[in-house]
Protein backbone atom coordinates (compact mmCIF):
# COMPACT_ATOMS: atom_id res chain seq x y z
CA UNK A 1 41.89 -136.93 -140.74
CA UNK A 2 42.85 -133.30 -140.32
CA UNK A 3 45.50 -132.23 -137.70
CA UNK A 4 43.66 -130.77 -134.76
CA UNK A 5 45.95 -128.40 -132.16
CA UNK A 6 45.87 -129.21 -128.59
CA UNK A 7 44.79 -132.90 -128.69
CA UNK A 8 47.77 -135.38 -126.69
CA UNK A 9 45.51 -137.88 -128.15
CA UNK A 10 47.37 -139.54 -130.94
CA UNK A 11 46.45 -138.18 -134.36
CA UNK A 12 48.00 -138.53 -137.70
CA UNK A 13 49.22 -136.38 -140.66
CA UNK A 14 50.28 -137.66 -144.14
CA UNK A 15 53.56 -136.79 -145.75
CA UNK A 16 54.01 -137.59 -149.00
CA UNK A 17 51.04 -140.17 -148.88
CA UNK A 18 52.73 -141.62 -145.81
CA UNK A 19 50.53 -141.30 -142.20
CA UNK A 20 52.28 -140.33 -139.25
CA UNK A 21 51.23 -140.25 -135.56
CA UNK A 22 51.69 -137.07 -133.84
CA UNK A 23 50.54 -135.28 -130.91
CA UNK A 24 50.55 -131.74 -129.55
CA UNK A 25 49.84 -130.46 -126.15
CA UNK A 26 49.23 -126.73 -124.99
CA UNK A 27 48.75 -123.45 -126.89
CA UNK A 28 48.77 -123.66 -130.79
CA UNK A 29 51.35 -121.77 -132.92
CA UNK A 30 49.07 -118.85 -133.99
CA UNK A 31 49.24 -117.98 -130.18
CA UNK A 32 52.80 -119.23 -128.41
CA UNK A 33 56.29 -120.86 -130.00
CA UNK A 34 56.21 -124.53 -130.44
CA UNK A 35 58.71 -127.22 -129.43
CA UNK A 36 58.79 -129.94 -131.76
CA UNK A 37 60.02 -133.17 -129.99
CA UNK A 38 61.89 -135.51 -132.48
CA UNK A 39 62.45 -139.20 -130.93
CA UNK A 40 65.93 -140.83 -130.08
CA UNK A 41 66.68 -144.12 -132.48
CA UNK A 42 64.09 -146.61 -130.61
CA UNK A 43 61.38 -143.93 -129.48
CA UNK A 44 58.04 -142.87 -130.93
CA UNK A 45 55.15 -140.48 -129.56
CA UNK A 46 54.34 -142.60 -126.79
CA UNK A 47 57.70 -142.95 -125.26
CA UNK A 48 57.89 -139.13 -124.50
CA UNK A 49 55.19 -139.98 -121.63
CA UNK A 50 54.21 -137.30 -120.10
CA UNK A 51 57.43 -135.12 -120.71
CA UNK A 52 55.77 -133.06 -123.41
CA UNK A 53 52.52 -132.22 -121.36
CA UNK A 54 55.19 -131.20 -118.34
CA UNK A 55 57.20 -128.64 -121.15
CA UNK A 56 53.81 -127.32 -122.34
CA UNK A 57 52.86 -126.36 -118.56
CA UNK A 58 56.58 -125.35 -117.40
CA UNK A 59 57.13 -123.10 -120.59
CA UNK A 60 54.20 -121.77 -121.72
CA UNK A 61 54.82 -122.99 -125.70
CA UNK A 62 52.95 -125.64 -127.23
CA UNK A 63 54.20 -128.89 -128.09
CA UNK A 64 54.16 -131.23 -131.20
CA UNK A 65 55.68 -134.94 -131.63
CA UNK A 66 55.36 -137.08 -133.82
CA UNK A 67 56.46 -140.67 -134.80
CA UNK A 68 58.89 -141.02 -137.46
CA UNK A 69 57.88 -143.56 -140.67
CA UNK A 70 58.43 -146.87 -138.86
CA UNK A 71 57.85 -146.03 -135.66
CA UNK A 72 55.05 -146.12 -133.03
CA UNK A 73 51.95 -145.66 -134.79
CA UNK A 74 53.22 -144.39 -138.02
CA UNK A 75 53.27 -146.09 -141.41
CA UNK A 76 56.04 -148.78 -142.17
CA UNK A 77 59.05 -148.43 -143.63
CA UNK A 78 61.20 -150.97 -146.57
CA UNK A 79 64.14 -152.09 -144.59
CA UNK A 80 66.89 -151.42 -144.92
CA UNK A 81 67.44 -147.97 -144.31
CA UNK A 82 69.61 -145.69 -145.99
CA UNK A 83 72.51 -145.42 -143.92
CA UNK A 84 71.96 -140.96 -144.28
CA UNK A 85 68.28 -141.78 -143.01
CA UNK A 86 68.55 -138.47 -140.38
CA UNK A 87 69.61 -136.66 -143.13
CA UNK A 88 67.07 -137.28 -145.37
CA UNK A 89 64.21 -136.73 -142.15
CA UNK A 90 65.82 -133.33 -141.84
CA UNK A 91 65.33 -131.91 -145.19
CA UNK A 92 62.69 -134.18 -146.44
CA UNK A 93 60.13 -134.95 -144.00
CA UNK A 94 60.56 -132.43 -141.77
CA UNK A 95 60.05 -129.43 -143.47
CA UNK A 96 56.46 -130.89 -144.40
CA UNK A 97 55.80 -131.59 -141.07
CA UNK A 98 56.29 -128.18 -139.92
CA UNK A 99 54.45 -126.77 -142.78
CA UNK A 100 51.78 -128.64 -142.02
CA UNK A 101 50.79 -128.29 -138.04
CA UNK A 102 51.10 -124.49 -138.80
CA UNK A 103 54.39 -124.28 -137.03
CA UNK A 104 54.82 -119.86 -136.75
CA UNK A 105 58.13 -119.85 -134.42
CA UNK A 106 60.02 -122.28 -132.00
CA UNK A 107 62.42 -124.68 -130.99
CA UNK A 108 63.83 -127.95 -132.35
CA UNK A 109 63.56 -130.69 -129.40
CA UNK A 110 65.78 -134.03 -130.31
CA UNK A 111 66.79 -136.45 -128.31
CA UNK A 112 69.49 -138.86 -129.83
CA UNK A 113 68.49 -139.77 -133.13
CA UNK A 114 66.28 -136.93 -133.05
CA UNK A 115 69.18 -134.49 -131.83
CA UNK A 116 71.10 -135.23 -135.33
CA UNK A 117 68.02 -134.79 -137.18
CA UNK A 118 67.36 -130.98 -135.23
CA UNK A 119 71.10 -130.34 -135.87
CA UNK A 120 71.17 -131.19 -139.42
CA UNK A 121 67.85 -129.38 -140.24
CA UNK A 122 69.09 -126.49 -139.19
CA UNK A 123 72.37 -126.48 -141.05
CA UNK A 124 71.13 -127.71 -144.38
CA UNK A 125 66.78 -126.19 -144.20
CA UNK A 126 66.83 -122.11 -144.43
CA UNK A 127 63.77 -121.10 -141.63
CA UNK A 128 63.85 -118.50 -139.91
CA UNK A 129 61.04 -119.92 -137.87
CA UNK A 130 63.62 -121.76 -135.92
CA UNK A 131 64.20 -119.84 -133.15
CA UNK A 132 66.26 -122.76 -130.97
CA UNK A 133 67.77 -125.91 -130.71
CA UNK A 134 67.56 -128.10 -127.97
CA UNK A 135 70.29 -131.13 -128.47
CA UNK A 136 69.54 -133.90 -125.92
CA UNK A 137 72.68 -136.81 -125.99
CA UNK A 138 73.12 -135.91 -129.27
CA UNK A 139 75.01 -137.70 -131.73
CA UNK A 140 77.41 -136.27 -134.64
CA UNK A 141 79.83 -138.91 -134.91
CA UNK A 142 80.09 -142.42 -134.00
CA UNK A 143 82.26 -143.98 -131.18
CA UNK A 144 83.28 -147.58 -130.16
CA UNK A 145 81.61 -147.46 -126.60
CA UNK A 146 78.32 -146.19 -128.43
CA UNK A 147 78.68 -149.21 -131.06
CA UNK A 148 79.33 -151.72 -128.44
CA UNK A 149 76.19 -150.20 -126.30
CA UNK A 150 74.18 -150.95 -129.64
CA UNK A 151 75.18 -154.72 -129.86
CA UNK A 152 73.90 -155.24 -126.47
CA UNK A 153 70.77 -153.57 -127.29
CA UNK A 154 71.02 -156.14 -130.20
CA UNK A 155 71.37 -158.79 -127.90
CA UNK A 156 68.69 -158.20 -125.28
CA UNK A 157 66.63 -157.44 -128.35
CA UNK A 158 67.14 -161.17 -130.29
CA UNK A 159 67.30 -163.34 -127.04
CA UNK A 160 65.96 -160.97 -123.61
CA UNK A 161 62.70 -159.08 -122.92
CA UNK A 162 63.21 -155.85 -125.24
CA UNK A 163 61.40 -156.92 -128.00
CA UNK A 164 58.45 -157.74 -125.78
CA UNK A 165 58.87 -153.96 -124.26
CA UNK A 166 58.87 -152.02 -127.22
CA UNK A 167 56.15 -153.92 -128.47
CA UNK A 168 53.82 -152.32 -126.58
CA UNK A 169 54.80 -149.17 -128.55
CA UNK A 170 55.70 -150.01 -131.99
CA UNK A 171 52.86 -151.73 -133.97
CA UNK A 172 55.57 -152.65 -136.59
CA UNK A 173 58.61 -153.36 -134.04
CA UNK A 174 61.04 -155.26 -136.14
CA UNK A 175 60.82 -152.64 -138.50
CA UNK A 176 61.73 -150.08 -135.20
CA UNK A 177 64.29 -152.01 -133.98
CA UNK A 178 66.18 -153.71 -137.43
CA UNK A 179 66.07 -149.95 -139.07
CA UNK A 180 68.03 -148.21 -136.01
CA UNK A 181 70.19 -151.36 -134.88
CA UNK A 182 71.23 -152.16 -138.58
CA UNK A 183 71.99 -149.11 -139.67
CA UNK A 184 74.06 -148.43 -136.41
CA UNK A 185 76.03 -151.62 -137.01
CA UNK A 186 76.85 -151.38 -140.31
CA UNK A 187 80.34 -151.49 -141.38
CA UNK A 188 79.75 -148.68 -143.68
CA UNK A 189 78.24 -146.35 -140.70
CA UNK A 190 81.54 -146.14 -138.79
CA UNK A 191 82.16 -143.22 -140.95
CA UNK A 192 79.03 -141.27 -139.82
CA UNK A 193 80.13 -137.50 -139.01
CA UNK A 194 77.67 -134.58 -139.34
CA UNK A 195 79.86 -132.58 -137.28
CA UNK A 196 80.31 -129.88 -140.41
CA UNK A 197 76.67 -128.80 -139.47
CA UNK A 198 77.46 -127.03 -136.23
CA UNK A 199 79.89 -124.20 -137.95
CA UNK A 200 76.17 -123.71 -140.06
CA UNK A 201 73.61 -122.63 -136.68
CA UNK A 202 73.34 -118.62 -136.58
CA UNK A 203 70.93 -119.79 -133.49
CA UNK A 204 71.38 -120.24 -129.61
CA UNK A 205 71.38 -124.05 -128.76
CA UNK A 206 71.28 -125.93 -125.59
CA UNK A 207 73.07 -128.99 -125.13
CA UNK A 208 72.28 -131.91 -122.72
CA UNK A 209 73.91 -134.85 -121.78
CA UNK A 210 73.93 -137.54 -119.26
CA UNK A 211 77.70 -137.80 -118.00
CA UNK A 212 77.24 -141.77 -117.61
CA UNK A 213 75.41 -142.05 -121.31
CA UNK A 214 76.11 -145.54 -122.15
CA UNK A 215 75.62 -144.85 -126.18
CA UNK A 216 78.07 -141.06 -126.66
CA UNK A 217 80.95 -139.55 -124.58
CA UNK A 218 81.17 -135.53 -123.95
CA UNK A 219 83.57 -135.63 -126.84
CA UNK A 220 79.77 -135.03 -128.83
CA UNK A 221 79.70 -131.50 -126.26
CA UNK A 222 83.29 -131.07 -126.89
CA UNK A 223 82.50 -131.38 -130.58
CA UNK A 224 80.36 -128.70 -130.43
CA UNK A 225 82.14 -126.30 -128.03
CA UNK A 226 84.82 -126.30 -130.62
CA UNK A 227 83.12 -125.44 -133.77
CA UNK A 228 79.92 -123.30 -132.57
CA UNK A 229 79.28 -119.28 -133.43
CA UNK A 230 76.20 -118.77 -131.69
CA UNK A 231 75.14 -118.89 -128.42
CA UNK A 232 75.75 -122.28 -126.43
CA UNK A 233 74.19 -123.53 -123.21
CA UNK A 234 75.88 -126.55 -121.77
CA UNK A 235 74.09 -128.99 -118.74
CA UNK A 236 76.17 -132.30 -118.04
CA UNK A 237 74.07 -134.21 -115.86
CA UNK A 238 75.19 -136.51 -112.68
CA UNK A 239 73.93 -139.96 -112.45
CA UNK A 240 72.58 -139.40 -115.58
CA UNK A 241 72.35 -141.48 -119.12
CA UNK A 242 71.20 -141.56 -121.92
CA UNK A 243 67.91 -140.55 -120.54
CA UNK A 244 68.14 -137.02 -118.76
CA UNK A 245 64.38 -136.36 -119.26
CA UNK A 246 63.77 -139.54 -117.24
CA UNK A 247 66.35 -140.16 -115.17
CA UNK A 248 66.79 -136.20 -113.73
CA UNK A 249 63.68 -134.76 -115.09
CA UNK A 250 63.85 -131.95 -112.46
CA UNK A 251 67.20 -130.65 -113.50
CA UNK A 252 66.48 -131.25 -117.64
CA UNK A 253 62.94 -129.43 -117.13
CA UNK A 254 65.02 -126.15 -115.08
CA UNK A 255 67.56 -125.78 -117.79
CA UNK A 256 65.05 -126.20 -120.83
CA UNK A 257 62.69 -123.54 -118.80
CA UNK A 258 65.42 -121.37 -118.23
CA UNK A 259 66.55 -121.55 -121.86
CA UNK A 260 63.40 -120.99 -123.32
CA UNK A 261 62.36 -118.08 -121.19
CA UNK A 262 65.75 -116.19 -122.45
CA UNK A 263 65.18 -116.90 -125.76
CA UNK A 264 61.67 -115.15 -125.35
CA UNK A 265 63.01 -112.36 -123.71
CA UNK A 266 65.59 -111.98 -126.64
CA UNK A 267 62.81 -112.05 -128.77
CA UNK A 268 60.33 -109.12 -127.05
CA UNK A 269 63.59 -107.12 -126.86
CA UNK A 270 64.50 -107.49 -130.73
CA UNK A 271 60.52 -106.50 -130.88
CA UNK A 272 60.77 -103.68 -129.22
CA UNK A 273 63.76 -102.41 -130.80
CA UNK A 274 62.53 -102.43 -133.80
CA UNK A 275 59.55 -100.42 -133.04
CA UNK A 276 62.01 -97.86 -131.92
């Protein structure tokens, strides 16, 4: 099945003989930047809801997600997962995937998971097509309230009603769940730091975080105050977790809308100066 722009029906690509659900909503790249969603740790295509057709209408750029190998829709994966798994998305899959919808000039969207996969991409992948990064309670390191957030999830996962719920998303959901939760809670992942791959972005970023995110502190903003050279937008959220999209969609769609239309304006001006 070829990719076909514009459809928030669920489609597929294949990477590397491996089918992946995606979706896009809004103008295609020939005609507007794109924001590429990537999922937190448990999400898929689905999950987003309607928070990509909202970005699509608020910012005037098209939209693409997709579900990561394992996930949603997508193929399976062999469990277990490598424990550099976002790693490996970022410079393997990725690339691919952009390649493949067409994708001209944008943003990076992650959320979680998804954040560390943006942030790595853009340290490790040269593209100048990046234009952005949008870091939603992102992750470069690992910390003992995040771990102990993750053994609950375990928890409500083997014996509550979480299982049932993401069932309804992930036709493979053991596969979902056991690749994110055993990875997480491996002895060996303790040691987890990408941190190195903020002094690499030569791009502006946005940050957002929920100030009561149950799964990563603001030492993961702190983190990146510390060691960034470009351009850095900050928005800590009130009564906020690890959700902002969800839980103060108002206040994450202003600062992503406000972000977005400086970076275009950045762009016409660097246009127009070079015409001069």
């Amino acid at each position: 099945m070829s990719f076909k722009w514009g459809s928030a029906e669920a489609q597929s690509i294949t990477i590397d003989g491996v089918s992946l659900e995606c979706a896009s909503w809004g103008t295609s790249p020939d005609k507007a930047p794109t924001i590429v969603l990537l999922h937190e740790g448990l999400g898929c295509v689905a999950m987003w809801k309607d928070f990509p057709q909202k970005l699509a209408i608020k910012t005037g750029f098209g939209v693409f997600a997709y579900s990561r190998a394992g996930y949603g829709g997508s193929d399976p994966v062999t469990l277990p997962r490598p424990i550099d798994y976002m790693l490996l998305e970022a410079k393997n899959t990725l690339p691919n995937i952009l390649d493949q919808i067409g994708f001209q000039r944008g943003i990076l969207f992650g959320h979680s998971d998804g954040a560390t996969i943006a942030a790595c991409y853009s340290a490790s992948v040269s593209d100048q097509r990046i234009r952005g990064l949008i870091l939603m309670a992102p992750h470069f390191f690992t910390e003992e309230m995040g771990l102990s957030a993750i053994v609950k999830a375990k928890a409500a996962y083997d014996a509550g009603d979480l299982k049932n719920r993401l069932a309804k998303y992930h036709k493979n959901v053991d596969i979902a769940f056991r690749g994110w939760n055993d990875v997480w809670l491996d002895p060996k992942f303790k040691d987890m730091n990408v941190a190195d791959c903020i002094y690499h972005w030569r791009i502006p970023v946005l940050a957002i975080q929920g100030q009561e995110d149950q799964y990563g502190t603001l030492a993961q903003i702190d983190e990146i105050e510390a060691r960034i050279y470009s351009p850095l937008d900050v928005a800590i959220l009130k009564q906020c977790a690890h959700a902002p999209h969800f839980e103060q969609p108002q206040k994450t769609l202003k600062v992503i809308v406000d972000f977005t239309a400086t970076l275009e304006r950045l762009e016409h001006e660097q246009v127009v100066t070079a015409g001069v």
